[in-house]
C-alpha atoms as a PDB file:
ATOM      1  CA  UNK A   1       5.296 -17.046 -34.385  1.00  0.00           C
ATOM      2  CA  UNK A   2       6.171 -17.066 -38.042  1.00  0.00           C
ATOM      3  CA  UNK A   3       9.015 -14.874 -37.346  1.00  0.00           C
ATOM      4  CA  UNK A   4      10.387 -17.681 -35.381  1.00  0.00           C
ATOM      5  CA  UNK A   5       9.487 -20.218 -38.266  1.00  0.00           C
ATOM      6  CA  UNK A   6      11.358 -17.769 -40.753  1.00  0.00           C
ATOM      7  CA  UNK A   7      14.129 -17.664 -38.935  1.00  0.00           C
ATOM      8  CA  UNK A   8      14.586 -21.087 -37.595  1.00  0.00           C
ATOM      9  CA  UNK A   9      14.617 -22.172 -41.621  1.00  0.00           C
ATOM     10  CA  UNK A  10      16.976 -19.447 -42.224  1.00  0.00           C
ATOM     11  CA  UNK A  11      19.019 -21.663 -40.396  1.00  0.00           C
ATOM     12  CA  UNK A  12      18.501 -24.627 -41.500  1.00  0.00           C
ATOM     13  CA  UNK A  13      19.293 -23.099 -45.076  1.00  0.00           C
ATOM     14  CA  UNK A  14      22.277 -21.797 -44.264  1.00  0.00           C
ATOM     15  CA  UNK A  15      23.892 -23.298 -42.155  1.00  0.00           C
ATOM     16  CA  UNK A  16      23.315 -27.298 -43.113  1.00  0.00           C
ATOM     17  CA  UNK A  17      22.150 -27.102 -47.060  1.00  0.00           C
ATOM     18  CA  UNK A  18      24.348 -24.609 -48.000  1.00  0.00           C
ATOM     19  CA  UNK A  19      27.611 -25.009 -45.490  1.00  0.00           C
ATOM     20  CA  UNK A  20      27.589 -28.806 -46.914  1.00  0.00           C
ATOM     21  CA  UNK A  21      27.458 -27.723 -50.366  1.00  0.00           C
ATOM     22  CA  UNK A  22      30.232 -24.868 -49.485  1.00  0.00           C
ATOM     23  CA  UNK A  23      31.907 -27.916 -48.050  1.00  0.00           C
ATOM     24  CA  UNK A  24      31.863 -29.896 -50.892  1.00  0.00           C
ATOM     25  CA  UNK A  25      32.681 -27.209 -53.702  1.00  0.00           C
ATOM     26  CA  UNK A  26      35.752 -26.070 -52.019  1.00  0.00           C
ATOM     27  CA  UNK A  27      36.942 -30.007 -51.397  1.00  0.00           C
ATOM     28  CA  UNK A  28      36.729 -30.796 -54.951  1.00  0.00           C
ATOM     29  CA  UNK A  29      38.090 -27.372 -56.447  1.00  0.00           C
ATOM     30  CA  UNK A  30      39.775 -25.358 -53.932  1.00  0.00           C
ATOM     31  CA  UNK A  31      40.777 -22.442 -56.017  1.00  0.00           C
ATOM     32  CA  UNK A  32      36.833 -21.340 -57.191  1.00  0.00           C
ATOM     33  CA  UNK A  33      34.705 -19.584 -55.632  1.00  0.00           C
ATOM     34  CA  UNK A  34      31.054 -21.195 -55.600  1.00  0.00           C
ATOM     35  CA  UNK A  35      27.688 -18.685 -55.864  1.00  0.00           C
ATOM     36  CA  UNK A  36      25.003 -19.250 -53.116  1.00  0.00           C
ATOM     37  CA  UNK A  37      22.849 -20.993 -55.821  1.00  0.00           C
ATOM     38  CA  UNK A  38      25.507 -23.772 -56.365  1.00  0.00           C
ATOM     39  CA  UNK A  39      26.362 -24.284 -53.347  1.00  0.00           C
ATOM     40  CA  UNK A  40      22.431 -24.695 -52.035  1.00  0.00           C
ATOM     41  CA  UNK A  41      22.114 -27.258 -55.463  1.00  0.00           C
ATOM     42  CA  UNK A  42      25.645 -29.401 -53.805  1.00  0.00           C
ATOM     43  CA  UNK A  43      24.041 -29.253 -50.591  1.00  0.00           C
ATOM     44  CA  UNK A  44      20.958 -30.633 -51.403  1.00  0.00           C
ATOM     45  CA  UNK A  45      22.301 -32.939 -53.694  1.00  0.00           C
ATOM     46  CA  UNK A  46      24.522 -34.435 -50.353  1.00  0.00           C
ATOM     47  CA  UNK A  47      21.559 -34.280 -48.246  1.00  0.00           C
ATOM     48  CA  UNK A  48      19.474 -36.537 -50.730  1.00  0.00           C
ATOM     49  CA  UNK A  49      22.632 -39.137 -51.038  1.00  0.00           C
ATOM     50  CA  UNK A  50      22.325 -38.937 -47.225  1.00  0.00           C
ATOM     51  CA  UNK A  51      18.555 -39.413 -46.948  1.00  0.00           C
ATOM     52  CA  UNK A  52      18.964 -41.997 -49.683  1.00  0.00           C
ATOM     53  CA  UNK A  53      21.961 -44.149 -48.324  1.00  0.00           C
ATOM     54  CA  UNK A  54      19.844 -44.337 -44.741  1.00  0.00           C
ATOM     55  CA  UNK A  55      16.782 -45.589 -46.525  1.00  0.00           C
ATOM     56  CA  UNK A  56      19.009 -48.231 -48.324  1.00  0.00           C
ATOM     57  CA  UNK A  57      20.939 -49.270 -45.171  1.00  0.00           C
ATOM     58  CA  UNK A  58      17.353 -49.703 -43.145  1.00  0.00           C
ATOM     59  CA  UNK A  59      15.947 -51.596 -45.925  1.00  0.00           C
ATOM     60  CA  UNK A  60      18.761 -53.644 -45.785  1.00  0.00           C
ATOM     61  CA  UNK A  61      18.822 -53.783 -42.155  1.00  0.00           C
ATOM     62  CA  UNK A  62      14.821 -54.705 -42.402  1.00  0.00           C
ATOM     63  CA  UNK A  63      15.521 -58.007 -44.988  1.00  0.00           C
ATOM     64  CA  UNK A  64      18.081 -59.778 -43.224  1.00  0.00           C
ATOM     65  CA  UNK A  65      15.767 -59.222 -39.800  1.00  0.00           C
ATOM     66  CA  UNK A  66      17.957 -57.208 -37.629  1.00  0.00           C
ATOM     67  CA  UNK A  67      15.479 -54.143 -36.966  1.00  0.00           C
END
């Protein structure tokens, strides 16, 4: 069972945390070539703007009554 768990945030790591921040390194300078450890600081750094600007829209959403 923890094998599965292991590998399941194996994933997650790689492919969404640091394939955004891969994403977003090579947008912004094309020519460089980022290190795993910068690219898994980018990606969180997108997924927290993400998790942030959803929070913001809901509250949002919550004070003018729609939700």
């Amino acid at each position: 069972m923890s094998l599965i768990v292991q590998f399941v945030a194996e994933m997650f790591s790689e492919t969404l945390v640091k394939g955004a921040g891969l994403v977003i390194i090579t947008r912004i300078s094309p020519k460089s070539e980022p290190g795993e450890i910068a690219c898994t600081i980018a990606g969180l750094a997108f997924w927290a703007g993400v998790a942030a600007l959803c929070w913001f829209v809901y509250r949002y959403a919550v004070g003018l009554g729609l939700s």
